[in-house]
Protein backbone atom coordinates (compact mmCIF):
# COMPACT_ATOMS: atom_id res chain seq x y z
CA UNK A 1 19.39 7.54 51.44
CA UNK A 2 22.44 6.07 49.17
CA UNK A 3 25.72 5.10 50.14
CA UNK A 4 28.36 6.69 47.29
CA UNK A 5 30.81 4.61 45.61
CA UNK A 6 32.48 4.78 42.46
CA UNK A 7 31.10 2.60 39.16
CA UNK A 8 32.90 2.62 35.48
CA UNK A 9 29.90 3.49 33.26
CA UNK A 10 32.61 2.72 30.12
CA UNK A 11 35.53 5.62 30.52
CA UNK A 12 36.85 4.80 34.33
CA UNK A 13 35.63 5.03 37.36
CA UNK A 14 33.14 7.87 38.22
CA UNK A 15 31.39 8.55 41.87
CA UNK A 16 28.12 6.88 41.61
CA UNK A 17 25.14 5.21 43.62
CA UNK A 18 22.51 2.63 43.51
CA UNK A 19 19.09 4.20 43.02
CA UNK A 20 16.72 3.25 45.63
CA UNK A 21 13.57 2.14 43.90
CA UNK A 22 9.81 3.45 44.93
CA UNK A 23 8.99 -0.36 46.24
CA UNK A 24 11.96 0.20 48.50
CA UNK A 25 14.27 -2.57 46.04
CA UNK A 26 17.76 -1.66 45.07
CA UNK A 27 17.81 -0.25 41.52
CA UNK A 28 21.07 0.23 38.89
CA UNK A 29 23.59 2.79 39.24
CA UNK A 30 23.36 6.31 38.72
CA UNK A 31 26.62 8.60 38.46
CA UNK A 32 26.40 11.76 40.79
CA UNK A 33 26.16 13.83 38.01
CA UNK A 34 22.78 12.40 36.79
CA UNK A 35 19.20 12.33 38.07
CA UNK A 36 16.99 9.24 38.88
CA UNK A 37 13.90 10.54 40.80
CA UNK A 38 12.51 8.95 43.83
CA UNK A 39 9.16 8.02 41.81
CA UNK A 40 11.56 6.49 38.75
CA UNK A 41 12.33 2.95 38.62
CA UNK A 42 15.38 1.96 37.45
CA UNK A 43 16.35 -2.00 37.22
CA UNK A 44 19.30 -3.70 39.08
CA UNK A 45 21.27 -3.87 35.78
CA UNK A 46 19.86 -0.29 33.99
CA UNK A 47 22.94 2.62 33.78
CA UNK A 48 22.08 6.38 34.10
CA UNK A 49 24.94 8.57 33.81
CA UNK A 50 26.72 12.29 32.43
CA UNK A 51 24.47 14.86 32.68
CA UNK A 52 21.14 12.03 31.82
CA UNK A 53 17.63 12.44 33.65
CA UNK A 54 15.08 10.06 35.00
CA UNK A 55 12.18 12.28 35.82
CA UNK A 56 8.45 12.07 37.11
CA UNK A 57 7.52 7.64 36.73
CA UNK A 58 10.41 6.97 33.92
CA UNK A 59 11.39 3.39 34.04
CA UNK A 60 14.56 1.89 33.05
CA UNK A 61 14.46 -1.39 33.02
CA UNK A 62 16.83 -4.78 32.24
CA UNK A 63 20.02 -3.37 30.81
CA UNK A 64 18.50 -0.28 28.88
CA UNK A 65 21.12 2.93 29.46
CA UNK A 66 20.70 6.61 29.28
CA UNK A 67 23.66 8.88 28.98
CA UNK A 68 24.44 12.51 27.68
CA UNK A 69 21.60 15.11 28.43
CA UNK A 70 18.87 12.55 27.67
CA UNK A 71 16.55 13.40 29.87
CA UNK A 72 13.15 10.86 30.25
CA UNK A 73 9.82 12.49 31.55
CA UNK A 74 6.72 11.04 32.72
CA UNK A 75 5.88 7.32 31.86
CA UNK A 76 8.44 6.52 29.38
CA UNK A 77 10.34 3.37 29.30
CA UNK A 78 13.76 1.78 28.52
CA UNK A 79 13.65 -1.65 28.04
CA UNK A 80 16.25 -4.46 27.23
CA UNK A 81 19.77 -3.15 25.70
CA UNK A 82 17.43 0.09 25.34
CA UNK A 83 19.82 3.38 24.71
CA UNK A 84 19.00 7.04 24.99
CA UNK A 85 21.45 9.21 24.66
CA UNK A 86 22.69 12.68 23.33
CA UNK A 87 20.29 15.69 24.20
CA UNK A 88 17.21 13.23 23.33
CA UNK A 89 13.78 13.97 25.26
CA UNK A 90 11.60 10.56 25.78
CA UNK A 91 8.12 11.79 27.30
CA UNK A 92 4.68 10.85 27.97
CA UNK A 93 4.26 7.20 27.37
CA UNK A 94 7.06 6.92 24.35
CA UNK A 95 9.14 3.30 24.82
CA UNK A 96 12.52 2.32 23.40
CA UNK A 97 13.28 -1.20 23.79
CA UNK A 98 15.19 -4.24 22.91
CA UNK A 99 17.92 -2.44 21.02
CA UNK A 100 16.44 0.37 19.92
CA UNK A 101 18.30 3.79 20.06
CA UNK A 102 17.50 7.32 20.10
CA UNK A 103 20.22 9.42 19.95
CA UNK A 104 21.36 13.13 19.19
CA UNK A 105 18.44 15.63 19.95
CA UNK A 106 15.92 13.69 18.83
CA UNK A 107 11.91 13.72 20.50
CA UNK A 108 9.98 11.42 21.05
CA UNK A 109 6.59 11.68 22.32
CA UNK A 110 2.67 10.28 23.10
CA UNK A 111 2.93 6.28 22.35
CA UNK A 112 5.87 6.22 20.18
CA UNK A 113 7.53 2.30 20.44
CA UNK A 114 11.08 2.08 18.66
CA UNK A 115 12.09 -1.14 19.00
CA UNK A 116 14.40 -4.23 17.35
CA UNK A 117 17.62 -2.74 15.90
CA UNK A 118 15.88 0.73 14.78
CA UNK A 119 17.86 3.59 15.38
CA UNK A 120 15.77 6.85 15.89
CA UNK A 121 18.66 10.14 15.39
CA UNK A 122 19.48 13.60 14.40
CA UNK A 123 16.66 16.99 15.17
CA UNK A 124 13.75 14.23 14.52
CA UNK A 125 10.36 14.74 16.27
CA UNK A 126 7.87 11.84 16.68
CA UNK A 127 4.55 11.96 18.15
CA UNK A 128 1.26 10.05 18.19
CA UNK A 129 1.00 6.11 17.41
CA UNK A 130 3.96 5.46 15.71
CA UNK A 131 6.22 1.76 15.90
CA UNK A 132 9.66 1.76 14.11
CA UNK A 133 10.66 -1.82 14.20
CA UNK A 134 12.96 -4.20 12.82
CA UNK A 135 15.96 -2.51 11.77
CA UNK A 136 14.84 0.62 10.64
CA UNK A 137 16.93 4.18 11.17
CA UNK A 138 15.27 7.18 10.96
CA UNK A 139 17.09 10.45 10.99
CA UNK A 140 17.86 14.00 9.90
CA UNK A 141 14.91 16.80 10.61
CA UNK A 142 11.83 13.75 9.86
CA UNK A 143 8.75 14.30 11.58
CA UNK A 144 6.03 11.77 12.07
CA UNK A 145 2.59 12.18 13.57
CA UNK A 146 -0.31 10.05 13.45
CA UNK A 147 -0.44 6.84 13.27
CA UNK A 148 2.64 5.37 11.47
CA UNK A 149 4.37 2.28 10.89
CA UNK A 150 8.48 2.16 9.48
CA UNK A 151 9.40 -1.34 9.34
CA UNK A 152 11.86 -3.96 7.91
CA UNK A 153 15.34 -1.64 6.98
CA UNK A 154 13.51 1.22 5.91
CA UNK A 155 16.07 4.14 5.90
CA UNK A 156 14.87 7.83 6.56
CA UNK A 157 16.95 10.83 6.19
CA UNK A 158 16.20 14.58 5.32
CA UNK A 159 13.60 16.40 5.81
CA UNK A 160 10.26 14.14 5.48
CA UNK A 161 7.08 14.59 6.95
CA UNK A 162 5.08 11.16 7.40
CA UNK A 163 1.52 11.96 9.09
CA UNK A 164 -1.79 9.47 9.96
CA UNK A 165 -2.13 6.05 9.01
CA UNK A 166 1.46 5.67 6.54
CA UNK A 167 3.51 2.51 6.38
CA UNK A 168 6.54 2.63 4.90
CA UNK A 169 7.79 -0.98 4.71
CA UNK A 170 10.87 -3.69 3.34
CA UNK A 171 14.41 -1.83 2.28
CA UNK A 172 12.62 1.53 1.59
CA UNK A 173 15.10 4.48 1.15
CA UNK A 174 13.69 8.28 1.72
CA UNK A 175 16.20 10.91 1.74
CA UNK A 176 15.41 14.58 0.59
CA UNK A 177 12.18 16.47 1.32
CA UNK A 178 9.15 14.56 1.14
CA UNK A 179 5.71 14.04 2.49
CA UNK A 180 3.48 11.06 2.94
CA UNK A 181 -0.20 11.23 4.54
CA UNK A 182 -3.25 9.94 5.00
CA UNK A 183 -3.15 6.10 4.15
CA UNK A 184 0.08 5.90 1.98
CA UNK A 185 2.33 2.67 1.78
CA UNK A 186 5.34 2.31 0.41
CA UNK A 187 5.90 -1.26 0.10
CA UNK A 188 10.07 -0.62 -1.53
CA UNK A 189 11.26 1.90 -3.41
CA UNK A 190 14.10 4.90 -3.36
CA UNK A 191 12.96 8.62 -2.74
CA UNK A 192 16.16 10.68 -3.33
């Protein structure tokens, strides 16, 4: 059971708890109008709040924050100054961490890692093995599948499909339509 109190999550004061942790520990706060499971863990210092769910073995950990209608399923984690937010889905055993975000109704799915700076936004759907690290920002309607690696301060817009074993690498700019598979690297360059 939880004893309700009232926590400022950023815009005043709303009624709020600490989550009680599956080891028994006392977790981070979670406003009444969210949902932290009983199996979820969520750290002393983690924030769930709005409308944002912490389903099935989520974990939030450190100072990581979910907000909005994010709603986190099965093993996924937020880790460090991790934020989910918007109507973003995080499932199966998908990660955010450091300060990685993932924002507006994007998906992420399988073993998808965003991590550093990287900003994951807009409709786009990951799945399978793929890292976005550094400082990169992926948005717009992408898709990525496979095994797939966006690094340094790549920036993805549009409507690009990247699928099984693609690196896309250093200040790389995609923005339009395009579609990279099977082995490509793109070391630099502009697609516009």
């Amino acid at each position: 059971m939880f004893h309700l109190e009232y926590f400022d999550f950023g815009r005043g004061p709303v009624p709020a708890h600490r989550h009680i942790n599956p080891d028994g520990s006392i977790g981070g706060w979670v406003a009444e109008t969210a949902y932290a499971a009983p199996t979820a863990y969520v750290g002393p210092d983690a924030q769930l709040f709005e409308k944002a769910r912490a389903e099935d073995h989520v974990e939030l950990r450190d100072a990581s924050r979910a907000y909005g209608s994010a709603i986190l399923q099965d093993h996924a984690q937020l880790t460090g100054k991790a934020i989910a937010g918007g109507t973003v889905r995080i499932m199966d055993w998908a990660r955010v961490s450091r300060y990685g975000i993932v924002i507006d109704n994007a998906r992420l799915a399988d073993r998808v890692l965003v991590t550093g700076r990287s900003w994951v936004g807009g409709n786009s759907k990951i799945t399978g093995n793929v890292r976005i690290i550094e400082n990169s920002h992926v948005g717009g309607n992408s898709q990525m599948n496979g095994r797939v690696l966006i690094s340094g301060n790549a920036f993805i817009e549009g409507r690009s499909r990247f699928e099984d074993r693609v690196t896309i690498t250093g200040n790389t700019r995609i923005l339009g339509q395009y579609r990279f598979r099977l082995g490509e690297t793109v070391e630099t360059g502009d697609f516009l």
